[in-house]
Each structure stands twice: as C-alpha cells, then as structure tokens.
C-alpha atoms as a PDB file:
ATOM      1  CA  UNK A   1      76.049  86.444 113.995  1.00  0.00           C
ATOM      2  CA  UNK A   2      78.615  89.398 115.425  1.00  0.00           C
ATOM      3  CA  UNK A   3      79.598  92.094 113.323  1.00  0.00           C
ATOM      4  CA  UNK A   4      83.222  91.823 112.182  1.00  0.00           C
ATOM      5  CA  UNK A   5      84.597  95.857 112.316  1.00  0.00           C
ATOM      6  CA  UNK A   6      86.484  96.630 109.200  1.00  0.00           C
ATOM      7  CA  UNK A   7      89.734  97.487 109.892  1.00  0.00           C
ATOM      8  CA  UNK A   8      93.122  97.443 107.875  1.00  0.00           C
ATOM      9  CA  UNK A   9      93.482  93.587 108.398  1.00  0.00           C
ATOM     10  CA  UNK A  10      96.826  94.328 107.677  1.00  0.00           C
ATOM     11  CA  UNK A  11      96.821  95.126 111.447  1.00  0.00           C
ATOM     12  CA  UNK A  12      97.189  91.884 112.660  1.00  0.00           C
ATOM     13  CA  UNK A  13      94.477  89.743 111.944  1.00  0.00           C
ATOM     14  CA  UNK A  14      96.667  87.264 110.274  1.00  0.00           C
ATOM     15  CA  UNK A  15      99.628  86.224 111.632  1.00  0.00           C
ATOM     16  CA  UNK A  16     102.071  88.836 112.408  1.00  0.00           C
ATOM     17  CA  UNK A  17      98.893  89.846 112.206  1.00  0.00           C
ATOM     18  CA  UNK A  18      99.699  88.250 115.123  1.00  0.00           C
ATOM     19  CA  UNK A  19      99.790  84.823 114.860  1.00  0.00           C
ATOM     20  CA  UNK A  20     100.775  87.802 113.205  1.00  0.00           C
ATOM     21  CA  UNK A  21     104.196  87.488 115.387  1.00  0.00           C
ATOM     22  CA  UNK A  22     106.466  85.459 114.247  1.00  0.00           C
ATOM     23  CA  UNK A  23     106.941  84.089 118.084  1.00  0.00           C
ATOM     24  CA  UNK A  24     104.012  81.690 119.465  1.00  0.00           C
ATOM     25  CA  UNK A  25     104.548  81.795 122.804  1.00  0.00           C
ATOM     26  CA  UNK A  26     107.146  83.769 122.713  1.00  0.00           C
ATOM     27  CA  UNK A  27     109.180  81.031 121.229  1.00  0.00           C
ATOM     28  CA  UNK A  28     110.723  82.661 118.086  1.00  0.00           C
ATOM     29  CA  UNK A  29     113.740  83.722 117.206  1.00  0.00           C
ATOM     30  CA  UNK A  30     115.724  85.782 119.682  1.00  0.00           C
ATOM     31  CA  UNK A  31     118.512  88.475 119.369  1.00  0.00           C
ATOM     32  CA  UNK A  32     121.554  87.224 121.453  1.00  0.00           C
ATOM     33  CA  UNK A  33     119.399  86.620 124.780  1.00  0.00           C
ATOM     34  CA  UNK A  34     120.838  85.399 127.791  1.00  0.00           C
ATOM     35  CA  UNK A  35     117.851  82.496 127.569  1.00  0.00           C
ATOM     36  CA  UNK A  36     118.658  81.125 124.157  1.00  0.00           C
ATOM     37  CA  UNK A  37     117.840  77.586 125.022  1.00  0.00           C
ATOM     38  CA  UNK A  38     114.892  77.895 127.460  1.00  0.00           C
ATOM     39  CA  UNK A  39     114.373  74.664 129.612  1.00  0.00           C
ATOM     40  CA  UNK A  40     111.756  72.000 129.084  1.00  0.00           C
ATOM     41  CA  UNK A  41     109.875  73.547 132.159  1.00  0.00           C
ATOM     42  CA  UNK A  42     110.047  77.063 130.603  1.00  0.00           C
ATOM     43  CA  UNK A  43     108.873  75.654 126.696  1.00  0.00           C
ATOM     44  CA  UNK A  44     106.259  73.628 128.499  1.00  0.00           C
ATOM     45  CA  UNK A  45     104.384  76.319 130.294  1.00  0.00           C
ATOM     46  CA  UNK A  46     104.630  78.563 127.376  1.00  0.00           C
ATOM     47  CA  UNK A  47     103.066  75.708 124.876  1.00  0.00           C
ATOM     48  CA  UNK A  48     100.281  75.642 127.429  1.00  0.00           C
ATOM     49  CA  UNK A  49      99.680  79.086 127.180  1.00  0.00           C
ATOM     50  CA  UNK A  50      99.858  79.621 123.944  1.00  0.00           C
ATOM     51  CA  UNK A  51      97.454  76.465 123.539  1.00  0.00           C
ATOM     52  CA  UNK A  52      94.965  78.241 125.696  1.00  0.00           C
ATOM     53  CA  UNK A  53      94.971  81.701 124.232  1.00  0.00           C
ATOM     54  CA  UNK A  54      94.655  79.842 120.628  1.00  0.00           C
ATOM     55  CA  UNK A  55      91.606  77.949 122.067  1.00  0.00           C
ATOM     56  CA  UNK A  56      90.047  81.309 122.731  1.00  0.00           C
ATOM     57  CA  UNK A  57      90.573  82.266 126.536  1.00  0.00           C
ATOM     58  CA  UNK A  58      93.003  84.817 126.562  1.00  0.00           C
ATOM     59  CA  UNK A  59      92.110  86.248 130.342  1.00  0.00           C
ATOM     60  CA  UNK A  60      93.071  82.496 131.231  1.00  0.00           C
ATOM     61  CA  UNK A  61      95.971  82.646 129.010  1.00  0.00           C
ATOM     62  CA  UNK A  62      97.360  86.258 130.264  1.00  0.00           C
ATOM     63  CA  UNK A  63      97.093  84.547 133.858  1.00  0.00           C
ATOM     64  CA  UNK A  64      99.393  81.630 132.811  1.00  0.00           C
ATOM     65  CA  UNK A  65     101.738  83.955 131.278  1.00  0.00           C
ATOM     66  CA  UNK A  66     102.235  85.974 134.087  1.00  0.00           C
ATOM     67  CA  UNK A  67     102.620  82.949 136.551  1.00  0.00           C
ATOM     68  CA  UNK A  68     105.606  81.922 133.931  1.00  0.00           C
ATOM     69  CA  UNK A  69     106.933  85.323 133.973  1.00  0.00           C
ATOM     70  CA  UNK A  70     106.844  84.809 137.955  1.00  0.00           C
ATOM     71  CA  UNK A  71     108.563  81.388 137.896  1.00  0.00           C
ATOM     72  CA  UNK A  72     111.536  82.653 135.333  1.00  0.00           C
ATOM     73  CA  UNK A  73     112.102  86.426 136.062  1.00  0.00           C
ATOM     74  CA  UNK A  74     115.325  86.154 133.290  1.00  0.00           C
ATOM     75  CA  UNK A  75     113.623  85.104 130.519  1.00  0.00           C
ATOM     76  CA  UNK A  76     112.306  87.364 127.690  1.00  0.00           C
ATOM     77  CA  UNK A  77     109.978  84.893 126.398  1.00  0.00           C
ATOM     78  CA  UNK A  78     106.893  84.738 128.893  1.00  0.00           C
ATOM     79  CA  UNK A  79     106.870  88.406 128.395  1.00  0.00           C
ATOM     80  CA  UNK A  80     106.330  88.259 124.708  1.00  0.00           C
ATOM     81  CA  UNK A  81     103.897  85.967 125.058  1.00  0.00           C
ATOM     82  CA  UNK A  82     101.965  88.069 127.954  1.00  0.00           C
ATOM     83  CA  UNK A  83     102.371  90.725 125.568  1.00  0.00           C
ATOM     84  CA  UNK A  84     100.857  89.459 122.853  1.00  0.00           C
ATOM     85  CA  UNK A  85      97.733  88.163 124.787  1.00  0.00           C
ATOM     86  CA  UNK A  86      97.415  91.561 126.543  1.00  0.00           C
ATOM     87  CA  UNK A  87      97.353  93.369 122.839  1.00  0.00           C
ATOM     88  CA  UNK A  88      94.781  90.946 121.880  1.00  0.00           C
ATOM     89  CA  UNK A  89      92.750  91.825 125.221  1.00  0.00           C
ATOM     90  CA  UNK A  90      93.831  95.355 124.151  1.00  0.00           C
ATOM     91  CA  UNK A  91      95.190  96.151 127.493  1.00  0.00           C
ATOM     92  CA  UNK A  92      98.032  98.370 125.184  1.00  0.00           C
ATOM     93  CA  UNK A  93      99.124  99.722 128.422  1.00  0.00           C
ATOM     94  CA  UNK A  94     100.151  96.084 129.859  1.00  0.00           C
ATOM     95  CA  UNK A  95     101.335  95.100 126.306  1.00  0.00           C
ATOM     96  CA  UNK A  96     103.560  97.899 126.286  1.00  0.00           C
ATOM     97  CA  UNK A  97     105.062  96.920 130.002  1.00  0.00           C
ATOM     98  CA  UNK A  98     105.293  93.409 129.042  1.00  0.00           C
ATOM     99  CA  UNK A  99     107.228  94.144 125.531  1.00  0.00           C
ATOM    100  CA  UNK A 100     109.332  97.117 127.289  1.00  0.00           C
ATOM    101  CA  UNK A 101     110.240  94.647 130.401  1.00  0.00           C
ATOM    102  CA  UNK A 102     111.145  92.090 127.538  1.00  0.00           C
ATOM    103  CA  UNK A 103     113.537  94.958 126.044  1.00  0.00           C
ATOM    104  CA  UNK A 104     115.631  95.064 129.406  1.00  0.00           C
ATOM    105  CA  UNK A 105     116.746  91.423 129.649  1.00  0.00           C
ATOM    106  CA  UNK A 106     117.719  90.787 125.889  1.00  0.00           C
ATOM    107  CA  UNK A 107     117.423  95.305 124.502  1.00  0.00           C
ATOM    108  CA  UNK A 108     118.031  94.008 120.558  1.00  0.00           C
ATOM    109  CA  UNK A 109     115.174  91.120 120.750  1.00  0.00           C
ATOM    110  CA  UNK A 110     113.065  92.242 117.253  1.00  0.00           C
ATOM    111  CA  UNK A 111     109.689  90.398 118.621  1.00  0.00           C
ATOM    112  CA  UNK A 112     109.657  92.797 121.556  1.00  0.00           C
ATOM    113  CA  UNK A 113     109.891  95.638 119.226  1.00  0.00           C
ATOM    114  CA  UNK A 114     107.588  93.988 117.070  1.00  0.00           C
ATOM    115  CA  UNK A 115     104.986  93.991 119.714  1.00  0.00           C
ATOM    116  CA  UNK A 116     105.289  97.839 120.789  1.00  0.00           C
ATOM    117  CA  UNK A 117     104.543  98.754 116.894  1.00  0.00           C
ATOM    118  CA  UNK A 118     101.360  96.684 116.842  1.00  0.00           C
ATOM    119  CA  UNK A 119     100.270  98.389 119.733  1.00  0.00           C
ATOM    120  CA  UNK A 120     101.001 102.036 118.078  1.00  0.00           C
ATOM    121  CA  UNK A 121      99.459 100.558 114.918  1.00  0.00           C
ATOM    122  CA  UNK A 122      96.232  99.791 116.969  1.00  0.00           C
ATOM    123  CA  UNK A 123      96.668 103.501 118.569  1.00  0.00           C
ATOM    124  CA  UNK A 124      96.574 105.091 114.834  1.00  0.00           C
ATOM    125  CA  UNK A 125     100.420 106.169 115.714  1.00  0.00           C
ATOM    126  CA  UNK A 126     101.983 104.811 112.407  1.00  0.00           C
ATOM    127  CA  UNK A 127     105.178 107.403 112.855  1.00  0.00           C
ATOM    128  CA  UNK A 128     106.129 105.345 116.260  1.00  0.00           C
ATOM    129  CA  UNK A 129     104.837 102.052 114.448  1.00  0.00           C
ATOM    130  CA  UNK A 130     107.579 102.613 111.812  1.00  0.00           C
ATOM    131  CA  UNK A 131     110.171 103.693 114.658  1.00  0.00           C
ATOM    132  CA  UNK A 132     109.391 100.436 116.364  1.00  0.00           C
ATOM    133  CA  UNK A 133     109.377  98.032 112.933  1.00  0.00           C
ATOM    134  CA  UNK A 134     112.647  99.730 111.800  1.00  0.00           C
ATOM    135  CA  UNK A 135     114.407  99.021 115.364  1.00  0.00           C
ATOM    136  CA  UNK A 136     113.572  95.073 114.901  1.00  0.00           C
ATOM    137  CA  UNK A 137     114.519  95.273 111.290  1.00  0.00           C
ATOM    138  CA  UNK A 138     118.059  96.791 112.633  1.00  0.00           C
ATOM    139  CA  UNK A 139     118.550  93.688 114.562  1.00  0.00           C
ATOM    140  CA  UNK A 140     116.374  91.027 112.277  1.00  0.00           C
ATOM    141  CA  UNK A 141     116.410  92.719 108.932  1.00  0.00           C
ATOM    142  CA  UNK A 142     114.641  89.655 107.374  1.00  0.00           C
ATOM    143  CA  UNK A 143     112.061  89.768 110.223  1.00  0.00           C
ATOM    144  CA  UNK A 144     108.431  89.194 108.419  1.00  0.00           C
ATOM    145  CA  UNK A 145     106.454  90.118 110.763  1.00  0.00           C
ATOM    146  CA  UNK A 146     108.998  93.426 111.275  1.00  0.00           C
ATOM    147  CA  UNK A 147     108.184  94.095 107.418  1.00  0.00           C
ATOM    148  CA  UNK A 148     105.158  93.232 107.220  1.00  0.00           C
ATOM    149  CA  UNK A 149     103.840  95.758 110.280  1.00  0.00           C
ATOM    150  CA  UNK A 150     106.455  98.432 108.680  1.00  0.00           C
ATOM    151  CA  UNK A 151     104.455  98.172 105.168  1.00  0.00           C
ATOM    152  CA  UNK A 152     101.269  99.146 107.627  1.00  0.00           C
ATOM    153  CA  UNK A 153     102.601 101.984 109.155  1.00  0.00           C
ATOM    154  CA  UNK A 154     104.341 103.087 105.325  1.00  0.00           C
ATOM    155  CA  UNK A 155      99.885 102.649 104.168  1.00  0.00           C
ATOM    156  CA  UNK A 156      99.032 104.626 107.166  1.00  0.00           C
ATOM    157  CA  UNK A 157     101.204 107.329 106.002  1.00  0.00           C
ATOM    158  CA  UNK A 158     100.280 107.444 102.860  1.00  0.00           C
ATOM    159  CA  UNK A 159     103.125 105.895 101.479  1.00  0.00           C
ATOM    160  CA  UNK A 160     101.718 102.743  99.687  1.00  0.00           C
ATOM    161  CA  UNK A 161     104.862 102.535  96.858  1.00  0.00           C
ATOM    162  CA  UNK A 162     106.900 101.722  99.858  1.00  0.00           C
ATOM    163  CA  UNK A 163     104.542  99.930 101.706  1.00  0.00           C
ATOM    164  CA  UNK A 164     104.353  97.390  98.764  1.00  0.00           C
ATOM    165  CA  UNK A 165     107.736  96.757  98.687  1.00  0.00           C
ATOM    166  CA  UNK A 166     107.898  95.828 102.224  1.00  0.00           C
ATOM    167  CA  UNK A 167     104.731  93.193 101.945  1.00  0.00           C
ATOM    168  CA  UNK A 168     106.706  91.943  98.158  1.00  0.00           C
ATOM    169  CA  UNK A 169     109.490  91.426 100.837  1.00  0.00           C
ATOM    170  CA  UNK A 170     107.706  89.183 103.091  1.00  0.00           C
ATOM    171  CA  UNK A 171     106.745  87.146 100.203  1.00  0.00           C
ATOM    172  CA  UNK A 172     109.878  86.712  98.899  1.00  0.00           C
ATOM    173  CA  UNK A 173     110.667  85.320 102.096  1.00  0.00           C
ATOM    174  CA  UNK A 174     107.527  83.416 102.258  1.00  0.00           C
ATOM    175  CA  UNK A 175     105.817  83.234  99.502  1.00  0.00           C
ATOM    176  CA  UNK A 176     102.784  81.701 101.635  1.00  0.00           C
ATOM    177  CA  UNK A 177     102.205  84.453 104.064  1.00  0.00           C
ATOM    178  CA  UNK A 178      98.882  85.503 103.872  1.00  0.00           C
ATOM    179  CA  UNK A 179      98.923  88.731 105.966  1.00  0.00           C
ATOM    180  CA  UNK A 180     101.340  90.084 103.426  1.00  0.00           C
ATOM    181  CA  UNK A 181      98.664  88.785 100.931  1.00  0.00           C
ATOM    182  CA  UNK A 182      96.392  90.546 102.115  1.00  0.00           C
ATOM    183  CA  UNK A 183      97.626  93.508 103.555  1.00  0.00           C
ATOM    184  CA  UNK A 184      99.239  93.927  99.376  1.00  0.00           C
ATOM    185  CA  UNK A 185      96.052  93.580  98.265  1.00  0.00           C
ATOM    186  CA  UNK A 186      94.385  96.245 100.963  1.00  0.00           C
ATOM    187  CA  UNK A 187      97.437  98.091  99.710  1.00  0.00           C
ATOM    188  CA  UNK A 188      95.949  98.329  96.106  1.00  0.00           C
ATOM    189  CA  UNK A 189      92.407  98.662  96.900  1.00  0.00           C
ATOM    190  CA  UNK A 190      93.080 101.612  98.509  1.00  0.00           C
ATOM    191  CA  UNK A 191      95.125 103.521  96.269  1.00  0.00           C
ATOM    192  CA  UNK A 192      92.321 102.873  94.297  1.00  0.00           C
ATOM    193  CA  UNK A 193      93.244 100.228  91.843  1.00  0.00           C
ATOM    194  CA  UNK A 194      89.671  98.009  92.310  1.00  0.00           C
ATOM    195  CA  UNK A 195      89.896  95.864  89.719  1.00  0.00           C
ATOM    196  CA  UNK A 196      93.467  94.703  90.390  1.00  0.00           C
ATOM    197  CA  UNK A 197      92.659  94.130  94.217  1.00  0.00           C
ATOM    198  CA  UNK A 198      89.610  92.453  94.025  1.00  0.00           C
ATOM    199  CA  UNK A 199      90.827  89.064  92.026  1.00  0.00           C
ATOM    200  CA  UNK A 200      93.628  89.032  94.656  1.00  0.00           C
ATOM    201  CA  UNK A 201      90.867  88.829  97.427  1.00  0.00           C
ATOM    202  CA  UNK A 202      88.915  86.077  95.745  1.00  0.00           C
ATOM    203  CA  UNK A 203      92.144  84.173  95.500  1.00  0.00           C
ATOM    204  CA  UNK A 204      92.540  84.637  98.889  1.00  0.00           C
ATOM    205  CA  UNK A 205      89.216  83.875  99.819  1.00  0.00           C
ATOM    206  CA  UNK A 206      89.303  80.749  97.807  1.00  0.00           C
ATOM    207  CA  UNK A 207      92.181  79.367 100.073  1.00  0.00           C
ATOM    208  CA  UNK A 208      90.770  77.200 103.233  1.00  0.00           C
ATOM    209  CA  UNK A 209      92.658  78.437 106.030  1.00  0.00           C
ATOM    210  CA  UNK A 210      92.115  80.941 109.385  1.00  0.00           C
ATOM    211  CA  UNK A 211      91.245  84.432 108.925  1.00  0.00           C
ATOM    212  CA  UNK A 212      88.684  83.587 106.181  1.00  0.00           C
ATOM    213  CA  UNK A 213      86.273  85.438 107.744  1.00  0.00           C
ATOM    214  CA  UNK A 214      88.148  88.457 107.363  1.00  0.00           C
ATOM    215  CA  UNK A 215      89.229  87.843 103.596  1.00  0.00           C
ATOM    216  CA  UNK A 216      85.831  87.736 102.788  1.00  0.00           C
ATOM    217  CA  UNK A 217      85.282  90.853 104.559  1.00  0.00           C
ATOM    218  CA  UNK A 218      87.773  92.610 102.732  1.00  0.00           C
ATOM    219  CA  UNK A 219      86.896  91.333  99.583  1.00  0.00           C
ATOM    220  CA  UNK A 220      83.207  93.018 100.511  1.00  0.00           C
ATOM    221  CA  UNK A 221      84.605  96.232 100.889  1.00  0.00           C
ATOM    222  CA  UNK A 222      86.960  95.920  97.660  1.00  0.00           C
ATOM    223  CA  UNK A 223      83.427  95.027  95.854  1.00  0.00           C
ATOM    224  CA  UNK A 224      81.487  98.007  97.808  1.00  0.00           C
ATOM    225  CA  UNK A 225      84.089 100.593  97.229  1.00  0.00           C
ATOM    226  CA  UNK A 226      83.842  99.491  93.221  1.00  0.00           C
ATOM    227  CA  UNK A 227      79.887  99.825  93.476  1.00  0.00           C
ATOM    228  CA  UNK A 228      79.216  96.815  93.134  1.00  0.00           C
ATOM    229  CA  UNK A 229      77.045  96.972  96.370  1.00  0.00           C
ATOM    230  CA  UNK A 230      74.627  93.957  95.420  1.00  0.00           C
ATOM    231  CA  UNK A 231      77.821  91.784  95.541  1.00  0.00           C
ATOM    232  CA  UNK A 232      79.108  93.101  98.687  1.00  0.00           C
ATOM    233  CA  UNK A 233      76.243  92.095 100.507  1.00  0.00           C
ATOM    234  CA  UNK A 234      75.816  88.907  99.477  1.00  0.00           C
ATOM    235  CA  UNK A 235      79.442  88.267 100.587  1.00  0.00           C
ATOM    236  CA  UNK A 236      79.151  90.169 103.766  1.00  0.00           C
ATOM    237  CA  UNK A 237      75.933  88.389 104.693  1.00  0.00           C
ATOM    238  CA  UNK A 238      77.819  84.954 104.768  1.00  0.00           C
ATOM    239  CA  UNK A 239      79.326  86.113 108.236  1.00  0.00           C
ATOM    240  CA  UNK A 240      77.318  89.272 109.549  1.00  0.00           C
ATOM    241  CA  UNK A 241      73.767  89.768 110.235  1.00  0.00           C
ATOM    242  CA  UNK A 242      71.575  91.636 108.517  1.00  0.00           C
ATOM    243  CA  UNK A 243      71.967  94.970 110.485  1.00  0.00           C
ATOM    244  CA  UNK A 244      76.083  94.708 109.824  1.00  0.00           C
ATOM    245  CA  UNK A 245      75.486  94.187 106.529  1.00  0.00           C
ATOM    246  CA  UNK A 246      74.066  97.550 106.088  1.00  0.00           C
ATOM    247  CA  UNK A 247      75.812  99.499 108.424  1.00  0.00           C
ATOM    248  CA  UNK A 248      78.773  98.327 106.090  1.00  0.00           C
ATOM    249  CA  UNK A 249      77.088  99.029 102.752  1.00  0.00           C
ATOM    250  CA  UNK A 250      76.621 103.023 104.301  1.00  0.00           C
ATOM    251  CA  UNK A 251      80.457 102.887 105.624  1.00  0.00           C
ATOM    252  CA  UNK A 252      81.727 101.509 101.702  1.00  0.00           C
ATOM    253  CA  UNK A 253      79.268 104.436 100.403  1.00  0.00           C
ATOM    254  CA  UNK A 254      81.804 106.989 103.047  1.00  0.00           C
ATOM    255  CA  UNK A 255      85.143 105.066 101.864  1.00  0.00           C
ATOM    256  CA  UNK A 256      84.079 105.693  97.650  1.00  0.00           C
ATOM    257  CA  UNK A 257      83.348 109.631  98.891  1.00  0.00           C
ATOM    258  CA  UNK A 258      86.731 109.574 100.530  1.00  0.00           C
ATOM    259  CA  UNK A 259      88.030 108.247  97.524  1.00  0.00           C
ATOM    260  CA  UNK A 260      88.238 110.794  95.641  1.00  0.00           C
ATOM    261  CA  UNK A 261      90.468 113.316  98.175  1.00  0.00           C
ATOM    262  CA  UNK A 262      93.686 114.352  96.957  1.00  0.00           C
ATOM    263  CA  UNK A 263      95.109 112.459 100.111  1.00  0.00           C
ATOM    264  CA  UNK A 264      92.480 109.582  98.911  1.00  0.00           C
ATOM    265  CA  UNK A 265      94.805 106.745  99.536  1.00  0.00           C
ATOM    266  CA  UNK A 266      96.160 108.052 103.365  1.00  0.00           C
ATOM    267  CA  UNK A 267      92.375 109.469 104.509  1.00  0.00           C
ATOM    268  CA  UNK A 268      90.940 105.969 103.655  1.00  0.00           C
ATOM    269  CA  UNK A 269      93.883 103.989 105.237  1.00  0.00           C
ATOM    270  CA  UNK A 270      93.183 106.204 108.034  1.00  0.00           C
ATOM    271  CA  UNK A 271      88.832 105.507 108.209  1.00  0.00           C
ATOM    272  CA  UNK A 272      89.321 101.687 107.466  1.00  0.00           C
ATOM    273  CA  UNK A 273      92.081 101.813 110.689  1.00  0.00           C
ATOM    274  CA  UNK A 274      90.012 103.848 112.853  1.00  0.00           C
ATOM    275  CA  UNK A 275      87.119 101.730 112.667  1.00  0.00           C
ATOM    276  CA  UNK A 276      88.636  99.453 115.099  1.00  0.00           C
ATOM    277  CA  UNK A 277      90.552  95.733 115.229  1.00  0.00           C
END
C-alpha cells in the first residue's frame, strides 16, 4: 500500500479540489471569450484528454493538451486543461504559463485564475491564493471552485470564521459538493472543535464516491488529534501500510502539541499544508 501524505484536502483533492475545477477539460464556463462555442474538433480532443488524465496518465494527457493548444492557438480552453494536468504533475512553473497564457486570450476567464491560486495554495502562498480566488470571484462571483479555494487560503491565514462562510457558500450553491464538505469540516477540526468535526467525517466517509481514501484519512487525523489513537489506526490501516500508519500516529501526536499555540488554528493549517498534496 502507498502512504497517502496528509495535507489540507481542502487543497484540491476533491474537485475544485480539482476535479476540484469546475472546468474538465477546460470546458467550463468562460468569461466573455472570443471561443465561446469551441468546435466539435476542439471539444473532441479535449474529451480525450481529459479521459486520459482521469484514467491516470497525466504525462500522456499533458502531451495531448499541448498538441490541442498547437492545433487552436486562440482558444483558452486547451490551456486550462494543460494547466490543470501540469499542477497535478506539479510542474507549478508550466501550470502557471499555461493559466497566465490562458489570461491573454480571454484576461477575465475565472478558471484561469482559479488555476494560478491552486498553484500558490500548493506553494504555502495563501496571501497570492486569496489575490487569485478574489480576481475569479470579481468576474464569477458564484464561482465554487473560486470560493471554495478562497475559504483555503482564509484557513491558511488563520482566518477560519471567514473561511467557513466561503465553504457554507459553495453549499448553498451545491449542497452536494464534497470538497466544501470536507474542507468545512477540516475547517472545524482545526480550530479545534473535535467532536463537532469528526461526525461530519464519518458522514462523509459513509458516502461511496472518489476521494474516499482521503475522507478516511482525514477522519484519522480528526480521531488522532482527539486521542483517540487506537481508532486512528485502525482507520488509517484500511489504506496505508503499517509503517504510514505510524509515521502518522507520531505526526497527530505533533498536530495535538501544536494545538495548543495561541496561533493553534493557523500553525496547524500551516503543518497539515506543508506536509505535501
């Protein structure tokens, strides 16, 4: 079994998380571009691409995205969708290039801005996450994903009051969306509020759908960061091995020390981040 890093799953690990975007392929909603009604070629290529990054080869997938992005040079769309498979390569560099390159044929499209605050998010820059999420929420304002990264960044900062209300937002837009879920009840956990975070992980975990292997992983650390360390591992061990199991178990044992800071809420936000996507 691989080990599964802990990381604010906010970060987009459900979809905005990507999926967490709200544009597969790059086929979302757009912000007055030239290319509002791509062709049949265009949609096509990027279903095919988007099929093959979802079936697990991204390297294959970045390829057909740029080979789209050769074949229509005025579209914003391959782009987004290059970007999004280089962030998930973590090639933030590339991702950054294909979001900014996105930005110069249609400058108000939200997804593109969307895409440069995941990237800061995964950089630990929640100050230029925010700058990015409130730029798409200027030209989207009911943008989920927008929201939902922009209630990340608030966490980051140690800002969870107004973090909440931004994931409360997504759900009032959809009450399904499980990264707002999730990143809500991440959100409680680490202000410190145990009890109320961990029944919202179970529910979660309950639910058959992707990401479960993360839910469960959060739920483990909303258990291990209550003490309850016996029933952390026995949900850990249903998806690491043995070894990740413990190395967890020691890294809950850090979180309940950090805990108790004065900045508790921000310094945690800041160790669960750090340790990786």
């Amino acid at each position: 079994m691989r080990t599964v890093s802990l990381h604010f799953a906010i970060l987009l690990a459900l979809p905005l998380m990507l999926g967490a975007c709200s544009h597969p392929s790059g086929l979302g909603q757009l912000a007055g571009t030239a290319s509002a009604k791509p062709s049949l070629e265009l949609t096509t290529g990027l279903r095919i691409a988007e099929a093959t990054r979802n079936g697990g080869d991204n390297q294959a997938a970045i390829t057909l995205y740029r080979q789209i992005v050769a074949a229509h040079p005025t579209s914003p769309l391959p782009l987004l969708g290059l970007g999004d498979a280089l962030y998930e390569g973590r090639a933030f560099d590339e991702a950054i290039a294909a979001y900014q390159a996105a930005l110069r044929l249609d400058a108000g499209n939200p997804d593109a801005q969307v895409g440069i605050g995941r990237v800061d998010l995964a950089r630990n820059l929640p100050g230029e996450a925010l700058a990015a999420f409130d730029r798409a929420l200027a030209a989207a304002p009911q943008h989920a994903a927008a929201l939902n990264g922009k209630g990340v960044a608030l966490d980051l900062m140690g800002k969870p009051e107004e973090a909440r209300a931004m994931y409360r937002q997504v759900q009032a837009l959809q009450p399904g969306n499980r990264g707002a879920r999730n990143n809500l009840a991440l959100s409680i956990l680490l202000a410190g509020d145990k009890e109320q975070a961990i029944p919202l992980f179970r529910e979660l975990s309950a639910e058959r759908s992707a990401g479960q292997e993360r839910i469960r992983q959060n739920l483990a650390l909303a258990l291990g960061m209550s003490g309850r360390m016996d029933a952390a591992a026995e949900v850990a061990r249903m998806d690491l091995s043995p070894e990740a199991v413990k190395e967890n178990l020691a890294y809950y044992a850090m979180l309940r020390s950090l805990d108790k800071q004065a900045d508790g809420h921000a310094a945690i936000a800041r160790a669960v981040n750090a340790s990786g996507t």
